[in-house]
PDB file of N, CA and C in Angstrom:
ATOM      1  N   UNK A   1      88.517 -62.879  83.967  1.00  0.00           N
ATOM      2  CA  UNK A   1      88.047 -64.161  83.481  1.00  0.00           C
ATOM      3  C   UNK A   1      87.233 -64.822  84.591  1.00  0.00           C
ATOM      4  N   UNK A   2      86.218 -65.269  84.191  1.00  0.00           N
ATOM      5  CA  UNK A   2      85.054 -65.966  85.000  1.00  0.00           C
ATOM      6  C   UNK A   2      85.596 -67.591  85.289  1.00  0.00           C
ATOM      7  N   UNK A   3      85.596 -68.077  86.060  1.00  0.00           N
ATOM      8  CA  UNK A   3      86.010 -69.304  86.518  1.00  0.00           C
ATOM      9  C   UNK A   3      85.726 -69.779  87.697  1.00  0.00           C
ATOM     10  N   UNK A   4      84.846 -70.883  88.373  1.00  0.00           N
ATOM     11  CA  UNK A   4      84.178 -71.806  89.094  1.00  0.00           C
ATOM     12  C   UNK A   4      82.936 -71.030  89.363  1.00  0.00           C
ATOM     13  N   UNK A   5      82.552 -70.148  88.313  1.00  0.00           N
ATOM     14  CA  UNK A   5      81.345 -69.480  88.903  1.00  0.00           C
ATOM     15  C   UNK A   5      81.526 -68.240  89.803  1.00  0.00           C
ATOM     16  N   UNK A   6      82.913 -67.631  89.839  1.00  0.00           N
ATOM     17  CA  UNK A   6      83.057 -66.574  90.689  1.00  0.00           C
ATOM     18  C   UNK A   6      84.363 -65.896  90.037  1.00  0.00           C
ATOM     19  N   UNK A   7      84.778 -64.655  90.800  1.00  0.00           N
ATOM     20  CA  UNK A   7      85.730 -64.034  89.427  1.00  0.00           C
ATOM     21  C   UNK A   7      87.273 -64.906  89.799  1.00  0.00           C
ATOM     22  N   UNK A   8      88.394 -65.120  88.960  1.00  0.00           N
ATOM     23  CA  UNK A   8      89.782 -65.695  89.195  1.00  0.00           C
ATOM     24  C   UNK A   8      90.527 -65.228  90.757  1.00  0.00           C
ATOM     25  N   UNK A   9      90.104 -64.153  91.096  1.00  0.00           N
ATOM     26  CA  UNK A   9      90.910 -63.220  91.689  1.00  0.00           C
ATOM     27  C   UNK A   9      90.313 -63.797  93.499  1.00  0.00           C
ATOM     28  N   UNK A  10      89.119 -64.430  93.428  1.00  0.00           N
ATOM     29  CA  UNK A  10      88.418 -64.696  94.596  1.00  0.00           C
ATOM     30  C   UNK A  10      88.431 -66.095  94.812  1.00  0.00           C
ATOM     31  N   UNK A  11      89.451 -66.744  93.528  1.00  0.00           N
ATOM     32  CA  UNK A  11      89.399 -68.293  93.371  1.00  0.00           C
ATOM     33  C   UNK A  11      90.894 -68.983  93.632  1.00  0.00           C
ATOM     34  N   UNK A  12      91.760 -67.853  93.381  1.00  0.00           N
ATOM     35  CA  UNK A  12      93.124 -67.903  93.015  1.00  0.00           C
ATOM     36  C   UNK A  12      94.148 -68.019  94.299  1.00  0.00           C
ATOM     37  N   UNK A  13      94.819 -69.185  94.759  1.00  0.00           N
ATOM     38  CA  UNK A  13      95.003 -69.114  96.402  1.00  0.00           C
ATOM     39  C   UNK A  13      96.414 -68.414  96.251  1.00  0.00           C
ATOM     40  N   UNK A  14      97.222 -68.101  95.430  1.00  0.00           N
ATOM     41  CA  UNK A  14      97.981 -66.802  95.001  1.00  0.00           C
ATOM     42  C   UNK A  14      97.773 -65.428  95.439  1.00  0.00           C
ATOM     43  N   UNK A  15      96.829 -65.168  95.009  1.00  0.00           N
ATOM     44  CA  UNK A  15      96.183 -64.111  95.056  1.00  0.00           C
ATOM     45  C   UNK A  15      95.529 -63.599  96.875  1.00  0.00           C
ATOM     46  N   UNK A  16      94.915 -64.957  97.029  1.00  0.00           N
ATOM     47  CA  UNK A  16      94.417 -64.523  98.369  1.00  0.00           C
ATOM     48  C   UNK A  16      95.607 -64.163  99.305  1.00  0.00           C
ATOM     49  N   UNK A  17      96.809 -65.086  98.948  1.00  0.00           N
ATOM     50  CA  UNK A  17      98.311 -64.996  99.830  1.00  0.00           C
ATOM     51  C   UNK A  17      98.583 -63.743  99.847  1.00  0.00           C
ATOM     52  N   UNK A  18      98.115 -63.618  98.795  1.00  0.00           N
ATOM     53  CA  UNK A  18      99.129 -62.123  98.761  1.00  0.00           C
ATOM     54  C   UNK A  18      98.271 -60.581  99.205  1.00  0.00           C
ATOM     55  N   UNK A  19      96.909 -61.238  99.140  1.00  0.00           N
ATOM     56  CA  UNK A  19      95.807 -59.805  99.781  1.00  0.00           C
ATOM     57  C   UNK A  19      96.225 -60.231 101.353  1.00  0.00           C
ATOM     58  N   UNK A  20      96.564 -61.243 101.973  1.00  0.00           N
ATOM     59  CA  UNK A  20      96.766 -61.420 103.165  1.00  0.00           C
ATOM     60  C   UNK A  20      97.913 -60.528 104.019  1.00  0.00           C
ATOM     61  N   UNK A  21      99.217 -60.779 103.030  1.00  0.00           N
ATOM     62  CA  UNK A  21     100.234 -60.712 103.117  1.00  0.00           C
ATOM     63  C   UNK A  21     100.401 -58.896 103.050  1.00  0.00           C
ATOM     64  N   UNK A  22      99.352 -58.294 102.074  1.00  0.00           N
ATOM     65  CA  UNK A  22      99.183 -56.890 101.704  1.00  0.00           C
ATOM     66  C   UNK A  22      98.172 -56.241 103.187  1.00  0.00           C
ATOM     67  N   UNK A  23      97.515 -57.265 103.687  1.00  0.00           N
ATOM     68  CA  UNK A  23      96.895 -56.664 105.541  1.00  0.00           C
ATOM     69  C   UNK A  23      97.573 -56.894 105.984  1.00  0.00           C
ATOM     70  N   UNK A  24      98.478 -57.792 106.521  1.00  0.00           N
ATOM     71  CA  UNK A  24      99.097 -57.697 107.725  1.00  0.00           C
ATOM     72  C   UNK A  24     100.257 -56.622 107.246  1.00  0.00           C
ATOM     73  N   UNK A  25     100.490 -56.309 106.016  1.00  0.00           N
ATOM     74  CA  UNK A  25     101.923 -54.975 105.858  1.00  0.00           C
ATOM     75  C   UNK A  25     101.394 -53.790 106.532  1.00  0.00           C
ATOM     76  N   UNK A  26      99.485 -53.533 105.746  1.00  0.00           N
ATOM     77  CA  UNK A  26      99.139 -52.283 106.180  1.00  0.00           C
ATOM     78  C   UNK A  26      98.994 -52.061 107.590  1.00  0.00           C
ATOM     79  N   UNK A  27      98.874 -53.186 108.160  1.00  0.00           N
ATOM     80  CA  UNK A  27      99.127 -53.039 109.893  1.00  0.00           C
ATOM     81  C   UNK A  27      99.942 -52.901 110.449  1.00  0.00           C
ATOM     82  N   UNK A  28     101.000 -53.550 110.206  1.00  0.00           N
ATOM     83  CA  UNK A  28     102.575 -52.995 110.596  1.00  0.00           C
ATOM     84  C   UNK A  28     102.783 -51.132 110.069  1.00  0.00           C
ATOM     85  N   UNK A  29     102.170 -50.925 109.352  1.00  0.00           N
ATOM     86  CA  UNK A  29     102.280 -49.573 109.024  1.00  0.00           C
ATOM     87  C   UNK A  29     101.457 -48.849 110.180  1.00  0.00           C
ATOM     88  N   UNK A  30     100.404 -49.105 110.062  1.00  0.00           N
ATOM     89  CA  UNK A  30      99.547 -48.214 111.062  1.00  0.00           C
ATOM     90  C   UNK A  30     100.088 -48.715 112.871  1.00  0.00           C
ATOM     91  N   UNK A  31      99.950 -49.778 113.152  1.00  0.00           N
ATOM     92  CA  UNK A  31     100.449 -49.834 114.506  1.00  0.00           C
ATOM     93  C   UNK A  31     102.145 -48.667 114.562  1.00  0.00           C
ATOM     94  N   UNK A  32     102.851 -49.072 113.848  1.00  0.00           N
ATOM     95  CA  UNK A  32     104.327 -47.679 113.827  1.00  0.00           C
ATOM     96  C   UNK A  32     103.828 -46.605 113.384  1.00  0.00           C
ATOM     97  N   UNK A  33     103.485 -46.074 113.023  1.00  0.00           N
ATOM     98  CA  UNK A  33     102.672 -45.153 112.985  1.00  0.00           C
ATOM     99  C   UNK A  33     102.216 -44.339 114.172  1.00  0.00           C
ATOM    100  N   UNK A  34     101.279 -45.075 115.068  1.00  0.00           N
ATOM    101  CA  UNK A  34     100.595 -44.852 115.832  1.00  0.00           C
ATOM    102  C   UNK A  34     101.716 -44.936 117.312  1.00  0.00           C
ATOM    103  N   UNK A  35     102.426 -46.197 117.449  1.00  0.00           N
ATOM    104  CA  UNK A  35     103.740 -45.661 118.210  1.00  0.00           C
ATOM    105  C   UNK A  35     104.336 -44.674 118.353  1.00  0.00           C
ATOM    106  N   UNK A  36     104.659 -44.176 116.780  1.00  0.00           N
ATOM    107  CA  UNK A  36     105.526 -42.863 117.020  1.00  0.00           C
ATOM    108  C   UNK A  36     105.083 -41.831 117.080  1.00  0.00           C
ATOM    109  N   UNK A  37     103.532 -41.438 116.712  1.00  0.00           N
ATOM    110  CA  UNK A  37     102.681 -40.394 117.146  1.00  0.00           C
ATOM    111  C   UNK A  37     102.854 -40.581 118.739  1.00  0.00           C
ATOM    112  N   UNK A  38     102.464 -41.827 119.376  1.00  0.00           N
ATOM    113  CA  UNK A  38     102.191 -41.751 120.687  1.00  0.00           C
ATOM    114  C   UNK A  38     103.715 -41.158 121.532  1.00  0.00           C
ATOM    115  N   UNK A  39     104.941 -41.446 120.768  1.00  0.00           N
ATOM    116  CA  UNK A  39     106.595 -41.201 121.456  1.00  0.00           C
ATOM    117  C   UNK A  39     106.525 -39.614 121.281  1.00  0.00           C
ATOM    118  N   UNK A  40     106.123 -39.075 120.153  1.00  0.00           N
ATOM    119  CA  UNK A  40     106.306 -38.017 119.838  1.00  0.00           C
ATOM    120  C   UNK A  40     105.169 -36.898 120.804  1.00  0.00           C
ATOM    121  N   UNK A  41     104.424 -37.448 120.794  1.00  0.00           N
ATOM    122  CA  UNK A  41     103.664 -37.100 122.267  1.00  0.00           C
ATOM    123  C   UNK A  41     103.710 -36.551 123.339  1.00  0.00           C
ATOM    124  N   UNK A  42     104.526 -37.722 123.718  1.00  0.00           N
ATOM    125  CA  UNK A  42     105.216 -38.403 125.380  1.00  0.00           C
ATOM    126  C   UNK A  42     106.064 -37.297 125.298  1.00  0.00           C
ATOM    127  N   UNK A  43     107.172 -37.066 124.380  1.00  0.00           N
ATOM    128  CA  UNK A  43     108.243 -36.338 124.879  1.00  0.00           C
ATOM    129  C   UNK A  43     107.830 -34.788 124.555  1.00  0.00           C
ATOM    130  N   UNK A  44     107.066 -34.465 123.677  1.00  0.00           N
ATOM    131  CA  UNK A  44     106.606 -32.859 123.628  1.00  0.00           C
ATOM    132  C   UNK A  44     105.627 -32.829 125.063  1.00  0.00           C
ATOM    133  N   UNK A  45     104.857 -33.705 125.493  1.00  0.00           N
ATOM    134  CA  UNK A  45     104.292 -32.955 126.227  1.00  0.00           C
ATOM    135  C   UNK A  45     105.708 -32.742 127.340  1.00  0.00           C
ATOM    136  N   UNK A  46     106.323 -33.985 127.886  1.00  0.00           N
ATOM    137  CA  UNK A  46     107.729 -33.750 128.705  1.00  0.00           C
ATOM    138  C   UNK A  46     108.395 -32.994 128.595  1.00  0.00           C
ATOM    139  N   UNK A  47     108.902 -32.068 126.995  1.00  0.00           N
ATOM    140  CA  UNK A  47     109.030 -30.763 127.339  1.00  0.00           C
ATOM    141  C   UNK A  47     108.278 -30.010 127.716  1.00  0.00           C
ATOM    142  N   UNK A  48     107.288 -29.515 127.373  1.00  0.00           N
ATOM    143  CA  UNK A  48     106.436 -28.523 127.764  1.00  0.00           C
ATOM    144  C   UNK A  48     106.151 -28.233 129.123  1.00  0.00           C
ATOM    145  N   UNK A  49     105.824 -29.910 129.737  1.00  0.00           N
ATOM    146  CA  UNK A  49     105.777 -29.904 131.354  1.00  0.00           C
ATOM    147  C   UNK A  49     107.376 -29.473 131.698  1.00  0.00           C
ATOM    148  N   UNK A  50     108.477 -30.006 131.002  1.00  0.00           N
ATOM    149  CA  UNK A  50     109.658 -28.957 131.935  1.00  0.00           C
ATOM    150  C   UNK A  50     109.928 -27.399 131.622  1.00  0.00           C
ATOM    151  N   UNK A  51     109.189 -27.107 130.649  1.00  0.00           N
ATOM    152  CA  UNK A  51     109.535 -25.612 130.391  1.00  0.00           C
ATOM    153  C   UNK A  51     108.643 -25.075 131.612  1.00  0.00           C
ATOM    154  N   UNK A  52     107.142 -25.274 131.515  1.00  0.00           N
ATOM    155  CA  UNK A  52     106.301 -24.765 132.333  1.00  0.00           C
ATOM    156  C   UNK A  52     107.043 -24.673 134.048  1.00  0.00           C
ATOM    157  N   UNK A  53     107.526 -26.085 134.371  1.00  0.00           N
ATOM    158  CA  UNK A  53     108.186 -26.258 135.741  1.00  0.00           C
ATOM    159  C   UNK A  53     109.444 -24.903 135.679  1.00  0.00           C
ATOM    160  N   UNK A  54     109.695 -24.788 134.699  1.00  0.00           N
ATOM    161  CA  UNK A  54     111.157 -23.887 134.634  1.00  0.00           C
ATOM    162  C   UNK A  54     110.596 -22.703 135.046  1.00  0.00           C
ATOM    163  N   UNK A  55     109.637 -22.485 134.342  1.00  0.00           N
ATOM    164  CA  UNK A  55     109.014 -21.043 134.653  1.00  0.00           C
ATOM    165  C   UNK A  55     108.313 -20.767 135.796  1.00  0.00           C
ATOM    166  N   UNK A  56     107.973 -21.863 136.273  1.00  0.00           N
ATOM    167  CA  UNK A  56     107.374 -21.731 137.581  1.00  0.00           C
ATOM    168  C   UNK A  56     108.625 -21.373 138.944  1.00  0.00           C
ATOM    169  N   UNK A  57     109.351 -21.954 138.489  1.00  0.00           N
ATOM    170  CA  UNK A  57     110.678 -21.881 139.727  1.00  0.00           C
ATOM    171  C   UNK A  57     111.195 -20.572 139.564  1.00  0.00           C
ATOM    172  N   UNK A  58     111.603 -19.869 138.311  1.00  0.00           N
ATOM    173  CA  UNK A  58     111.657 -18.565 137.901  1.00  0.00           C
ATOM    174  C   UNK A  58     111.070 -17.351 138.727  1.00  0.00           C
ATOM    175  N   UNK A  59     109.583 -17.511 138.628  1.00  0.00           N
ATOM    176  CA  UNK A  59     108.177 -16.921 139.670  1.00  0.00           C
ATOM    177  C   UNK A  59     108.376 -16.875 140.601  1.00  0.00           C
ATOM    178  N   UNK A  60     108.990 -18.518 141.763  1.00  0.00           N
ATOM    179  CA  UNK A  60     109.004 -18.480 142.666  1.00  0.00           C
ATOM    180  C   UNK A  60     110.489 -17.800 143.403  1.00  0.00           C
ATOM    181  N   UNK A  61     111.341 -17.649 142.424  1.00  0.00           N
ATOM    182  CA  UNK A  61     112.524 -17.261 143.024  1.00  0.00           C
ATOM    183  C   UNK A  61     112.220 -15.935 143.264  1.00  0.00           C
ATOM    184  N   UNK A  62     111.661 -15.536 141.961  1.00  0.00           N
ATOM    185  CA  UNK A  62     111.774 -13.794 142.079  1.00  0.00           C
ATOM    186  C   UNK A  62     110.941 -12.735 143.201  1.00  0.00           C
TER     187      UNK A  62
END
């Protein structure tokens, strides 16, 4: 429905609340998101760097 000359949906301060309310959710999504990519990271590469160290001490013993 057409109303003040522009569509309801761009007029409606309901509506805008709630497209607001629907960005700041999708950001809370993507910032956790992006945390737990970054944790999940952190600690694979921290294994990898202690396996590699393991194997290196291995080398050096033998």
């Amino acid at each position: 429905k057409i109303n003040y000359g522009t569509s309801l949906s761009n007029v409606d301060w309901l509506h805008g609340g709630a497209e607001f309310l629907l960005t700041l959710t999708n950001l809370f999504v993507v910032i956790g998101l992006r945390e737990a990519l970054r944790k999940f990271r952190r600690e694979t590469g921290e294994e990898a760097s202690k396996a590699s160290s393991k194997a290196e001490e291995k080398q050096t013993s033998a």
